[in-house]
Structure formats: C-alpha cells, structure tokens
PDB file of N, CA and C in Angstrom:
ATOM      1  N   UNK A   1      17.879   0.570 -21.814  1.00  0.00           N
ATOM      2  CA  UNK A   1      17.483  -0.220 -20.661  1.00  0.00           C
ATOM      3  C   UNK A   1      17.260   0.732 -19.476  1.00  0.00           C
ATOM      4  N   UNK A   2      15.912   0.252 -18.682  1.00  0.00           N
ATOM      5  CA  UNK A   2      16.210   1.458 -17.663  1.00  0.00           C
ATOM      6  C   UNK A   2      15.715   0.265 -15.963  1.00  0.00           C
ATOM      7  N   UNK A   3      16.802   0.870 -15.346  1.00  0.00           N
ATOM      8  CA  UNK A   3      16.932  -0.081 -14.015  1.00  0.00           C
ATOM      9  C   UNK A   3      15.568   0.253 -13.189  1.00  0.00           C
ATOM     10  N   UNK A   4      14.580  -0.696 -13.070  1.00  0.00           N
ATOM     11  CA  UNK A   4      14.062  -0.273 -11.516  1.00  0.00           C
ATOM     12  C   UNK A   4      14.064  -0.900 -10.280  1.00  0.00           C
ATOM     13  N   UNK A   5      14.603  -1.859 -10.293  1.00  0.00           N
ATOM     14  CA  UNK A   5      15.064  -2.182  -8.849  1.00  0.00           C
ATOM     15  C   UNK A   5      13.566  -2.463  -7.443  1.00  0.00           C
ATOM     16  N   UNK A   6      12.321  -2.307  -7.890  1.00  0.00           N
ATOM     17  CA  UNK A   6      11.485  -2.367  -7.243  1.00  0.00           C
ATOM     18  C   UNK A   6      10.061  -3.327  -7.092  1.00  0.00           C
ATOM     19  N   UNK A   7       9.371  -3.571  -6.280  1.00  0.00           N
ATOM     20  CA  UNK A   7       8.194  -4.358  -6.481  1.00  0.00           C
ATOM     21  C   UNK A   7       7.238  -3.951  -7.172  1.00  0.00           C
ATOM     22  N   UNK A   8       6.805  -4.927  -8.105  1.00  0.00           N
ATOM     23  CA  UNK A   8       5.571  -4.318  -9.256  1.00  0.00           C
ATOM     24  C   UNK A   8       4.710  -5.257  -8.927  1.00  0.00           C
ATOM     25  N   UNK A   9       3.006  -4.834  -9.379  1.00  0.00           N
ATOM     26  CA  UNK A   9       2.223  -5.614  -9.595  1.00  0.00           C
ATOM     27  C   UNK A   9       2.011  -6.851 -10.178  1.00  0.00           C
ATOM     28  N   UNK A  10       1.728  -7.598  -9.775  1.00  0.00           N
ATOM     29  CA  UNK A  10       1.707  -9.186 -10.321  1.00  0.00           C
ATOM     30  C   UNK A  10       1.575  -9.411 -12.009  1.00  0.00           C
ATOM     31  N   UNK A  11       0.653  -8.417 -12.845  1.00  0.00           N
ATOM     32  CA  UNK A  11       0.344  -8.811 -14.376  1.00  0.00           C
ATOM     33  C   UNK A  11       1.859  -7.423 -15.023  1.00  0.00           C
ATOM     34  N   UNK A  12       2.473  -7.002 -14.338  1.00  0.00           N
ATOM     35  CA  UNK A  12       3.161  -5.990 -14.694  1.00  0.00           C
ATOM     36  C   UNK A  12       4.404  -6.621 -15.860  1.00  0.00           C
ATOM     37  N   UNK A  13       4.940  -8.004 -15.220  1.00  0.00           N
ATOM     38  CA  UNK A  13       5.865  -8.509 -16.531  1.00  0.00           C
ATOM     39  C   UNK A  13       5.004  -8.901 -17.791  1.00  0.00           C
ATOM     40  N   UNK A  14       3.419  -9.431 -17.375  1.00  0.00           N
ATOM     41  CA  UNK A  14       2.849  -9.970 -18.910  1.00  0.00           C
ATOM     42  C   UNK A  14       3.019  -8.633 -20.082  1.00  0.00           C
ATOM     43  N   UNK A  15       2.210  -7.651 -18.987  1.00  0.00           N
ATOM     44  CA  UNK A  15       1.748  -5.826 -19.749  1.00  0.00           C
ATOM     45  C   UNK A  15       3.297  -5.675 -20.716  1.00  0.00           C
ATOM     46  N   UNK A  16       4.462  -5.414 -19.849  1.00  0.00           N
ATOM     47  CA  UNK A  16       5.463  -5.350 -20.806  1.00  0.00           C
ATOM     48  C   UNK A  16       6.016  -6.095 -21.363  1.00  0.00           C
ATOM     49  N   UNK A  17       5.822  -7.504 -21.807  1.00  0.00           N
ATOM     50  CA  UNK A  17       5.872  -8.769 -22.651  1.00  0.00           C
ATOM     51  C   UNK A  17       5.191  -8.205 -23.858  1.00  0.00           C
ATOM     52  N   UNK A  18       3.719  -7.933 -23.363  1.00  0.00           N
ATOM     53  CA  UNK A  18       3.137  -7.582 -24.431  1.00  0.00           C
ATOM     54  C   UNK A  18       3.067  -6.795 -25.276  1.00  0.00           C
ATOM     55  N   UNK A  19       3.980  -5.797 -24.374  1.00  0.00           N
ATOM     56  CA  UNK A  19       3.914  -4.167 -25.469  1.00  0.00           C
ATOM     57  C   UNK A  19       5.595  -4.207 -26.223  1.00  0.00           C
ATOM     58  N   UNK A  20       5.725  -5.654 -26.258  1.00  0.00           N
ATOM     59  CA  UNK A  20       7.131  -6.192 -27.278  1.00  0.00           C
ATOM     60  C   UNK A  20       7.779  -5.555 -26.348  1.00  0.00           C
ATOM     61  N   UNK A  21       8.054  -5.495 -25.079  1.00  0.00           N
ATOM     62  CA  UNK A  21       9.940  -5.034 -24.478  1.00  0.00           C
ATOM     63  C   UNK A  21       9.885  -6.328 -23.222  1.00  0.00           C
ATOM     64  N   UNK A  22      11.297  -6.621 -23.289  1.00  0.00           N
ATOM     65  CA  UNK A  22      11.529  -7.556 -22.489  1.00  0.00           C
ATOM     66  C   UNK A  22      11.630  -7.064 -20.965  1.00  0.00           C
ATOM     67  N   UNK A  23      11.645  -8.087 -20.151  1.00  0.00           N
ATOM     68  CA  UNK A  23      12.502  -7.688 -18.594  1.00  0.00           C
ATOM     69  C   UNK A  23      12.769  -8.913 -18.041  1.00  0.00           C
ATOM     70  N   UNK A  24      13.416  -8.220 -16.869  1.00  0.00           N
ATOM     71  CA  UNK A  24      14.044  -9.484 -15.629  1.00  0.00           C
ATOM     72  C   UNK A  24      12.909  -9.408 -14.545  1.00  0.00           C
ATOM     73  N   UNK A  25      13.093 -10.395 -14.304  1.00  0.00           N
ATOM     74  CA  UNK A  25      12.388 -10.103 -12.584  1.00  0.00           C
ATOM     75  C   UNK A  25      12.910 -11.586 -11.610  1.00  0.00           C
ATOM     76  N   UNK A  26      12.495 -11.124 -10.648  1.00  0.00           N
ATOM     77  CA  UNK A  26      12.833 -11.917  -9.459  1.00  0.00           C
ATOM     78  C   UNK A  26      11.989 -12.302  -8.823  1.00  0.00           C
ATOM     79  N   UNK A  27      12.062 -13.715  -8.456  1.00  0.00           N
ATOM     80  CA  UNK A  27      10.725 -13.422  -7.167  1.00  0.00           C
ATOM     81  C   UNK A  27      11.844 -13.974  -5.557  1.00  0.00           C
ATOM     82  N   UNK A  28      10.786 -12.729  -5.046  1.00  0.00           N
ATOM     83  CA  UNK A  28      11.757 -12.755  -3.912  1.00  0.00           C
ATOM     84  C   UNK A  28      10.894 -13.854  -2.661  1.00  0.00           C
ATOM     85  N   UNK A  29      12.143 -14.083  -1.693  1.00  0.00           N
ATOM     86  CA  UNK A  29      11.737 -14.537  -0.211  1.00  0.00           C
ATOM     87  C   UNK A  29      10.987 -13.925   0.217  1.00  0.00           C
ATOM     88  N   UNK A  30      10.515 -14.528   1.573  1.00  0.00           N
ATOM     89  CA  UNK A  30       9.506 -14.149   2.257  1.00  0.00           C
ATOM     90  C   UNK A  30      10.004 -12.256   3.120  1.00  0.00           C
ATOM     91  N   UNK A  31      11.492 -12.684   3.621  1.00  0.00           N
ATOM     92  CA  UNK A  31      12.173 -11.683   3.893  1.00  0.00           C
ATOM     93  C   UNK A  31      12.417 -10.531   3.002  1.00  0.00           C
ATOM     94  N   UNK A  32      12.725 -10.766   1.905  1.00  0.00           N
ATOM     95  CA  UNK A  32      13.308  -9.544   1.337  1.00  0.00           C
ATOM     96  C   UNK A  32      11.555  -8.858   0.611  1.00  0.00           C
ATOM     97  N   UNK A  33      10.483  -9.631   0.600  1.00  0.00           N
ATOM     98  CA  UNK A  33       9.257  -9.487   0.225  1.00  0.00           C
ATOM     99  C   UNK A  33       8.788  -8.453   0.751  1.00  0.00           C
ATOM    100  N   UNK A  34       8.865  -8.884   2.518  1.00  0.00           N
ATOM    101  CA  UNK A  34       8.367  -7.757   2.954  1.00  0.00           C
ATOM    102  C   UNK A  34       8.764  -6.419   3.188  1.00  0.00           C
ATOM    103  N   UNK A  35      10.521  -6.566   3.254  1.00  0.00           N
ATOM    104  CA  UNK A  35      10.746  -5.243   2.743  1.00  0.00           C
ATOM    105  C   UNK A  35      10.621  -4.476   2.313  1.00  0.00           C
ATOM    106  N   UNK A  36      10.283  -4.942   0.747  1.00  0.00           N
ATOM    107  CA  UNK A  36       9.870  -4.531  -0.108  1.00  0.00           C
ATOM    108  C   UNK A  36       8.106  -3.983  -0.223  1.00  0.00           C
ATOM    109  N   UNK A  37       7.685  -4.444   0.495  1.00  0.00           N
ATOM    110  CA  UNK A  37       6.185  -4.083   0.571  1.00  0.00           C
ATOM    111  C   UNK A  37       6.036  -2.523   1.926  1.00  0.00           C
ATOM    112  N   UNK A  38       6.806  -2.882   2.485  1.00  0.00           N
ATOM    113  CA  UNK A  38       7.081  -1.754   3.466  1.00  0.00           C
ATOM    114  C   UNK A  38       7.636  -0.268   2.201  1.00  0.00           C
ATOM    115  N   UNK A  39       8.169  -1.186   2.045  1.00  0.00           N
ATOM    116  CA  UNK A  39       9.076   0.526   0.986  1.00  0.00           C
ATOM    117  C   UNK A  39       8.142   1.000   0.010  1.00  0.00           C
ATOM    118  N   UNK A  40       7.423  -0.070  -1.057  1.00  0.00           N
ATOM    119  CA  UNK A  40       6.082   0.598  -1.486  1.00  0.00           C
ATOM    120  C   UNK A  40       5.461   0.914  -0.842  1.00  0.00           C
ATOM    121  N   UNK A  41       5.157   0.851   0.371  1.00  0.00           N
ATOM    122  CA  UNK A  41       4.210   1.257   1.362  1.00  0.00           C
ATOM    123  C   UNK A  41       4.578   3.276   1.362  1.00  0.00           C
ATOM    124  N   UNK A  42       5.729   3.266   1.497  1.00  0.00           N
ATOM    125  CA  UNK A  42       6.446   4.871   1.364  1.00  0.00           C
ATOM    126  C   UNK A  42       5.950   5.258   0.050  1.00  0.00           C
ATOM    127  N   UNK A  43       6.452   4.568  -0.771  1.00  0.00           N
ATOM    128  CA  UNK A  43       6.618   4.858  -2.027  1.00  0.00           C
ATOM    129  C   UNK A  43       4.872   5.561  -2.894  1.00  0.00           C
ATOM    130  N   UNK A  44       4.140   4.646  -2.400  1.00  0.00           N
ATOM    131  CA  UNK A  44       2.184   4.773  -2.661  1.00  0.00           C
ATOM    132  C   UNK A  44       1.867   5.994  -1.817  1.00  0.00           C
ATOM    133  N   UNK A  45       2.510   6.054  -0.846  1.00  0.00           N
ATOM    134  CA  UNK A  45       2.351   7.170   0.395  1.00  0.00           C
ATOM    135  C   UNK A  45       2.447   8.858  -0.110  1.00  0.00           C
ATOM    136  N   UNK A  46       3.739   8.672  -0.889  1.00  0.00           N
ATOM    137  CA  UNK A  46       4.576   9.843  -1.563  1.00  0.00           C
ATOM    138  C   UNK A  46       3.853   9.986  -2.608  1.00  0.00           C
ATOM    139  N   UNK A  47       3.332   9.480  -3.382  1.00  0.00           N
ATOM    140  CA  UNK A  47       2.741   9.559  -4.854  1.00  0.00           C
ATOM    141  C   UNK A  47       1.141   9.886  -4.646  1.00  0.00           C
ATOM    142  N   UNK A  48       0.691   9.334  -3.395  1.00  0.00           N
ATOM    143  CA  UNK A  48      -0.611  10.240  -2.961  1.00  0.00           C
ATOM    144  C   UNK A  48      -0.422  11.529  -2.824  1.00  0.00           C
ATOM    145  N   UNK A  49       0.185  12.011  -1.404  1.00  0.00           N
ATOM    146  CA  UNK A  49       0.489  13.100  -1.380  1.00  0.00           C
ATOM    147  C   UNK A  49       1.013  14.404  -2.507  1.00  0.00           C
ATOM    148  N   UNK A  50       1.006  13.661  -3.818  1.00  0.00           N
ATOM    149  CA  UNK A  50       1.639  14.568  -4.898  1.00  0.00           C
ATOM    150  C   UNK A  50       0.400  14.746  -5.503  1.00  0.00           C
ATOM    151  N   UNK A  51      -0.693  13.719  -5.519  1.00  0.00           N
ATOM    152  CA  UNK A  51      -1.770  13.609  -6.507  1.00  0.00           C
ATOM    153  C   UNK A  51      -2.534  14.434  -6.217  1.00  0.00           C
ATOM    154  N   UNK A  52      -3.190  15.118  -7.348  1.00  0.00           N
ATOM    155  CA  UNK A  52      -3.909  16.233  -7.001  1.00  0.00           C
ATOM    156  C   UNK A  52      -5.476  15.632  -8.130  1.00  0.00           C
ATOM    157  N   UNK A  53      -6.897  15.933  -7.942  1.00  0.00           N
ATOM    158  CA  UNK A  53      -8.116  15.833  -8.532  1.00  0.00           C
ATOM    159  C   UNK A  53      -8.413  14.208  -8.821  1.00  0.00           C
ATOM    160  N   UNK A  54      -8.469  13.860 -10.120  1.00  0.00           N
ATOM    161  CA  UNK A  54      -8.674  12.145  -9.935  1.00  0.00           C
ATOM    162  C   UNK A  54      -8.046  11.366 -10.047  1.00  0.00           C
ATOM    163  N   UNK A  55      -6.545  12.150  -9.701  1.00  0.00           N
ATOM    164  CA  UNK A  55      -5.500  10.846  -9.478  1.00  0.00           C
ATOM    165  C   UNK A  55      -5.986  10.262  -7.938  1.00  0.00           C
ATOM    166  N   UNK A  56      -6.184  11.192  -7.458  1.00  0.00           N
ATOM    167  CA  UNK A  56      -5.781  10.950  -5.738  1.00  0.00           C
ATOM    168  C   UNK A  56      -6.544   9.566  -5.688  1.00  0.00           C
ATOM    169  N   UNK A  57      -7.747   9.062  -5.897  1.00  0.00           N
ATOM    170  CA  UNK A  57      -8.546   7.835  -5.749  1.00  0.00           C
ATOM    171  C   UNK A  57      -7.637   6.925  -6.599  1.00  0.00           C
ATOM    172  N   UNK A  58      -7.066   7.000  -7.387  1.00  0.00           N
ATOM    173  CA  UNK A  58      -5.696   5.570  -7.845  1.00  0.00           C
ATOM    174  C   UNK A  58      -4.726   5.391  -7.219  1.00  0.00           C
ATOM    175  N   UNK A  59      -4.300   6.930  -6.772  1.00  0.00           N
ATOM    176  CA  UNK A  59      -3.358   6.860  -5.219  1.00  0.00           C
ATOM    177  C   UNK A  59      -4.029   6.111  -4.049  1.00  0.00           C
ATOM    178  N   UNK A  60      -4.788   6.096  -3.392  1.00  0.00           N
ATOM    179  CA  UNK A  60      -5.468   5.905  -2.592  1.00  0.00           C
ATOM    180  C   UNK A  60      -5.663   4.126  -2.631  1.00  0.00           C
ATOM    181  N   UNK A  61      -5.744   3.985  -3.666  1.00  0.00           N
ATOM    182  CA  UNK A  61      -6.251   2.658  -4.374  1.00  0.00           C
ATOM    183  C   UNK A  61      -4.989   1.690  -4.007  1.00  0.00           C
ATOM    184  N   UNK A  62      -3.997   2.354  -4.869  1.00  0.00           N
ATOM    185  CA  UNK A  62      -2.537   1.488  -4.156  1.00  0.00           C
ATOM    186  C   UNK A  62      -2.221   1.720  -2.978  1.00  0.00           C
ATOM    187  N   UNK A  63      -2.098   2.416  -2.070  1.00  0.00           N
ATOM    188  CA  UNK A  63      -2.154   2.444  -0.918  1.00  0.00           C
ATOM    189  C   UNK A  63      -2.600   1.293  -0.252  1.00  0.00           C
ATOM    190  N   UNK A  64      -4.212   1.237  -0.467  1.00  0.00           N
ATOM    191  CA  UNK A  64      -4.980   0.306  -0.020  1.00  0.00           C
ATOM    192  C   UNK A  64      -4.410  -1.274  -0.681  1.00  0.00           C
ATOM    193  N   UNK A  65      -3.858  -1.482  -1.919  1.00  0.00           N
ATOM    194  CA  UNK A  65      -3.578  -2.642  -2.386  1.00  0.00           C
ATOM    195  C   UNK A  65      -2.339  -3.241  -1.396  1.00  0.00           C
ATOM    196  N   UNK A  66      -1.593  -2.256  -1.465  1.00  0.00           N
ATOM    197  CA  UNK A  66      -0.245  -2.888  -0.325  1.00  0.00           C
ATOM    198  C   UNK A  66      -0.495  -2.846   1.190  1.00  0.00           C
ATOM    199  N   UNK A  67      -1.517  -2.196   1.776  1.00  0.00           N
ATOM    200  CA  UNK A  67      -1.766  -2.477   3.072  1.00  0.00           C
ATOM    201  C   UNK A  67      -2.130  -3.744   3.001  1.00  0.00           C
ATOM    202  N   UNK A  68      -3.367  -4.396   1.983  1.00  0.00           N
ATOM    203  CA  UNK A  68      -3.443  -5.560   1.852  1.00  0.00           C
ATOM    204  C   UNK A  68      -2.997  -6.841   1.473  1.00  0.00           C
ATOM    205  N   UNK A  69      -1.839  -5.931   0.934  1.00  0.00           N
ATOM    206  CA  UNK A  69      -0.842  -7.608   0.580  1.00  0.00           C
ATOM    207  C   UNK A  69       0.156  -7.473   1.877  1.00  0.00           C
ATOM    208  N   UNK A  70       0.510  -6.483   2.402  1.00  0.00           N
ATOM    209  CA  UNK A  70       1.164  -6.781   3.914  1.00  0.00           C
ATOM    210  C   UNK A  70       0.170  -7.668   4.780  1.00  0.00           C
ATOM    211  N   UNK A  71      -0.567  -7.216   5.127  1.00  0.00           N
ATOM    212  CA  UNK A  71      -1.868  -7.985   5.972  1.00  0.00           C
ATOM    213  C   UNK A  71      -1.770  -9.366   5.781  1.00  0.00           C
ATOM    214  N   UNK A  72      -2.364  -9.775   4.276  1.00  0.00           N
ATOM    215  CA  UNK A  72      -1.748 -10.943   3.892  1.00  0.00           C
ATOM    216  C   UNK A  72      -0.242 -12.130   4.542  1.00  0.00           C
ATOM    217  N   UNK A  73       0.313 -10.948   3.898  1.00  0.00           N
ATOM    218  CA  UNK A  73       1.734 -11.806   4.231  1.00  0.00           C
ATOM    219  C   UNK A  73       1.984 -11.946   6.250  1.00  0.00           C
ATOM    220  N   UNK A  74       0.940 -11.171   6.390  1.00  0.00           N
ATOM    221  CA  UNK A  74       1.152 -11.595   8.043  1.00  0.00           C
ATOM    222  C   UNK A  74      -0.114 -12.278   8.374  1.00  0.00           C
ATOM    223  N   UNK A  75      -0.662 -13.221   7.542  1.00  0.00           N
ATOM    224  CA  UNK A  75      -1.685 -14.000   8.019  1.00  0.00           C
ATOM    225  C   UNK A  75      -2.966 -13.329   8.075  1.00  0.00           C
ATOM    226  N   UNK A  76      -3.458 -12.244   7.760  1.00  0.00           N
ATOM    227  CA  UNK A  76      -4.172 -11.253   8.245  1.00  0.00           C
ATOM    228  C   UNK A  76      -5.151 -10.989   7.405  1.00  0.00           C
ATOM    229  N   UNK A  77      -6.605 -11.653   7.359  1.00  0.00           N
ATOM    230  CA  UNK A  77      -7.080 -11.574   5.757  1.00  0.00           C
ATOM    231  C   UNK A  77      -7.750 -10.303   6.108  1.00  0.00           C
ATOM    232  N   UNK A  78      -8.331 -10.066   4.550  1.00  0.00           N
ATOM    233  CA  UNK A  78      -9.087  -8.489   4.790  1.00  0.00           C
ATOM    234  C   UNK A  78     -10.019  -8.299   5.546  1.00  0.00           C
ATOM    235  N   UNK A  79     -10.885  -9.213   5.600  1.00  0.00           N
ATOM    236  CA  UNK A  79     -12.145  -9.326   6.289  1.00  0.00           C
ATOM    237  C   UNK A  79     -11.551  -8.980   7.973  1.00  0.00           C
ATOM    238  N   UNK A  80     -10.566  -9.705   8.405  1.00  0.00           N
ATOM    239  CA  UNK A  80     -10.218  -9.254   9.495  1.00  0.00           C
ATOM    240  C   UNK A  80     -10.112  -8.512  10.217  1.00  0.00           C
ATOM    241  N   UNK A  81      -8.703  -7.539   8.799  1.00  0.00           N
ATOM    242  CA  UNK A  81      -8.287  -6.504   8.742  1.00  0.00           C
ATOM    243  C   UNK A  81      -9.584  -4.970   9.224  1.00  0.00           C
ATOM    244  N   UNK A  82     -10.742  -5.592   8.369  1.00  0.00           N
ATOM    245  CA  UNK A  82     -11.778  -4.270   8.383  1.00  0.00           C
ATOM    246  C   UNK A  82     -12.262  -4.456   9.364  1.00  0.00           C
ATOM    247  N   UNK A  83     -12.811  -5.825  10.245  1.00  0.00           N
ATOM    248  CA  UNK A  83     -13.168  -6.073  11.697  1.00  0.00           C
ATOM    249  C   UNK A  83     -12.811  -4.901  12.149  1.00  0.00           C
ATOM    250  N   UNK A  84     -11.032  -5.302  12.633  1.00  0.00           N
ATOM    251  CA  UNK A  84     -11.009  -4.924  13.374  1.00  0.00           C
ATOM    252  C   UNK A  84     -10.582  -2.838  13.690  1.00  0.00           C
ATOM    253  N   UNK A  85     -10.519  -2.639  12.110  1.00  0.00           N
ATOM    254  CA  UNK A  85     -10.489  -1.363  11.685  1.00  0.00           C
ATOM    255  C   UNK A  85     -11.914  -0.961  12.397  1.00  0.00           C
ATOM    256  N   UNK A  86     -12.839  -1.485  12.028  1.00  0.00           N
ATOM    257  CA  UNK A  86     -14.592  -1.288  12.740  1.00  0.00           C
ATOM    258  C   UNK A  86     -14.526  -1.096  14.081  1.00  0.00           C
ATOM    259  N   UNK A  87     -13.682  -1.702  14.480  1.00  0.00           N
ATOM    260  CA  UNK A  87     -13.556  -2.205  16.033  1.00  0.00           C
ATOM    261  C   UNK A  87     -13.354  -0.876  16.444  1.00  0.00           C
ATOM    262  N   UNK A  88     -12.015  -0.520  16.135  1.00  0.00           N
ATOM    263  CA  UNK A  88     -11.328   0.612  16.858  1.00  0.00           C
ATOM    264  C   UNK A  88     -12.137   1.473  16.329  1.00  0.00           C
ATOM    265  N   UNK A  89     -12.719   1.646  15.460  1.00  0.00           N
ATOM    266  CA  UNK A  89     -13.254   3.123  14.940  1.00  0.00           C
ATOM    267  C   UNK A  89     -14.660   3.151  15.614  1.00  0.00           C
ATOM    268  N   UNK A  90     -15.705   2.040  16.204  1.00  0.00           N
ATOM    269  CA  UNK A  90     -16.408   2.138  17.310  1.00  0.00           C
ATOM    270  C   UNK A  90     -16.069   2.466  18.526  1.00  0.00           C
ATOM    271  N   UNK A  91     -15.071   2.175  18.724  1.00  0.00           N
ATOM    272  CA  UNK A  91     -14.414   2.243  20.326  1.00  0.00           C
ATOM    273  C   UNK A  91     -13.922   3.377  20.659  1.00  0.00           C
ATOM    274  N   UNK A  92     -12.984   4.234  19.613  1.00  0.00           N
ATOM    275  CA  UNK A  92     -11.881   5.161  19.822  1.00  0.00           C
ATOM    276  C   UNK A  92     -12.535   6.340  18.494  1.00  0.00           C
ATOM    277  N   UNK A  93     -13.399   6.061  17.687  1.00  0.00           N
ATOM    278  CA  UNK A  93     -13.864   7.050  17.111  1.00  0.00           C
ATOM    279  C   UNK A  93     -12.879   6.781  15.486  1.00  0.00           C
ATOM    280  N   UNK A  94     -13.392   7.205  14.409  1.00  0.00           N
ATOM    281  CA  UNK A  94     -12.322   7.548  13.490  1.00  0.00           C
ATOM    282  C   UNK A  94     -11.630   8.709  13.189  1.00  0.00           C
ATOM    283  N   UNK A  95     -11.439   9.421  11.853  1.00  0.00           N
ATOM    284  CA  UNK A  95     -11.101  10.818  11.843  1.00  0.00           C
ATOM    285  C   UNK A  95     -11.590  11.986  11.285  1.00  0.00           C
ATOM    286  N   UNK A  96     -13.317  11.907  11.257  1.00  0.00           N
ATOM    287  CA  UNK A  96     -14.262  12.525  10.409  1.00  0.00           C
ATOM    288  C   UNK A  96     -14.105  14.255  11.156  1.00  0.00           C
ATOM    289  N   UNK A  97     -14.026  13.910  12.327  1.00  0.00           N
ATOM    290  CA  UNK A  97     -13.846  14.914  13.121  1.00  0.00           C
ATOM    291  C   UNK A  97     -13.178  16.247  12.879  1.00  0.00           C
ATOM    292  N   UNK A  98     -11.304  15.938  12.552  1.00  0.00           N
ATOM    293  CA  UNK A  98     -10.613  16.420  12.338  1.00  0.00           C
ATOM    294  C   UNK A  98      -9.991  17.525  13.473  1.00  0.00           C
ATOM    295  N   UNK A  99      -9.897  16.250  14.296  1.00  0.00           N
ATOM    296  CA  UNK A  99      -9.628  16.865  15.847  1.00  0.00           C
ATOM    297  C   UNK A  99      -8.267  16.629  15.813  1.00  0.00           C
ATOM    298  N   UNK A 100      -7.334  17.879  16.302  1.00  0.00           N
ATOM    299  CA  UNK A 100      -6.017  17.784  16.579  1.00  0.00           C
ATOM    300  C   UNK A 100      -6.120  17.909  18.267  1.00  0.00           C
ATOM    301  N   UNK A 101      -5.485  16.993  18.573  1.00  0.00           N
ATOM    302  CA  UNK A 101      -5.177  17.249  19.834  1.00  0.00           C
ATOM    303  C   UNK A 101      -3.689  18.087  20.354  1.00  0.00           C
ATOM    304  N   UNK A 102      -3.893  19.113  20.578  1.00  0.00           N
ATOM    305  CA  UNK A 102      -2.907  20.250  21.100  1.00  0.00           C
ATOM    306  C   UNK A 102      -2.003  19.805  22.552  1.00  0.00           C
ATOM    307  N   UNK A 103      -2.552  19.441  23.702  1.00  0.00           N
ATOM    308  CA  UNK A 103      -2.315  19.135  24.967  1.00  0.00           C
ATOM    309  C   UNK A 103      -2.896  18.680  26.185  1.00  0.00           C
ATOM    310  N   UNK A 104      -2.576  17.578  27.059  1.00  0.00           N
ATOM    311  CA  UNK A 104      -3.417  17.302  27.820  1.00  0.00           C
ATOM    312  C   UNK A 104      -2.931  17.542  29.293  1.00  0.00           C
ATOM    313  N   UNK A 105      -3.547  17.858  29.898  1.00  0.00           N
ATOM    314  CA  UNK A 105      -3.306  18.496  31.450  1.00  0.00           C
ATOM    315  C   UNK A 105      -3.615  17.156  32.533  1.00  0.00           C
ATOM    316  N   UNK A 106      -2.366  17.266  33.382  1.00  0.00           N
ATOM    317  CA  UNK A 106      -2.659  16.166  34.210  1.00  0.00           C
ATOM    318  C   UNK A 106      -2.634  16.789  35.729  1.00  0.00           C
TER     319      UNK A 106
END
C-alpha cells in the first residue's frame, strides 16, 4: 500500500480501478478543496522547474489545469480569467521582454 495523501485528477480513481488496484478517496469541502489546490499549485510549480525538453509542456499543462480549477472555485471562468490576463498584458506589458528591474530613483 502506498499513502498519498493528495489531490488527483478527476478520472485518476477509474485509471487505477482499471489497472486491477484498489483505493480510497475522499471528496473534500469547499475549504479543505482549496487548500488543496493551492498546494498542487506548489507542487505543479516544483515539477516544472525539474522538467527538462518535452516534459516541460505537461508541466506547464498542469500548472495551467490548477490555475483553472482555482479560478473556478472562485467563480472565475476562463474566458474571464484570459480577459483579463489580456487586459493587464495590454496595459502593463507581459514578459517577452525579459526586463529585470534593478532600481528605481526617486
């Protein structure tokens, strides 16, 4: 038996049903949900940063899946979400640049 203690993808209990091994799962509150989506949020974060050639775009991929189920869970559909991503990245620029800002003089 091996413990994981963490949030999985929605078809993740059928996949291991199917490959003959059992499990538990839980479905959690709204509270302990988002916790949990915050901590994969680390968790997708860390596993990018390790990925190196064509993992990095499946990294990248979950990343993007849990920004969007947070969004979600705060009312926030995607379409929104990219608005207003558009928004700021018209207004304030995005990060194609690769401008560090060092210091500003007042």
């Amino acid at each position: 038996m091996k413990i994981y203690n963490k949030l999985v993808r929605d078809n993740i209990p059928q996949i291991i049903n199917a490959s003959g091994q059992k499990c538990d799962i839980e479905i959690l509150e709204d509270d302990q949900y988002i916790l949990m989506l915050n901590e994969k949020l680390f968790e997708e974060i860390d596993e990018y940063k390790e990925a190196a050639g064509e993992e990095i775009v499946g990294e990248l991929a979950d990343v993007v899946e849990i920004i969007f189920a947070i969004a979600e869970h705060h009312g926030i559909s995607i379409n929104t979400l990219n608005k207003v991503r558009e928004e700021k990245s018209n207004e304030r620029g995005g990060f194609k640049d690769k401008i560090f800002l060092e210091k500003v003089y007042e």
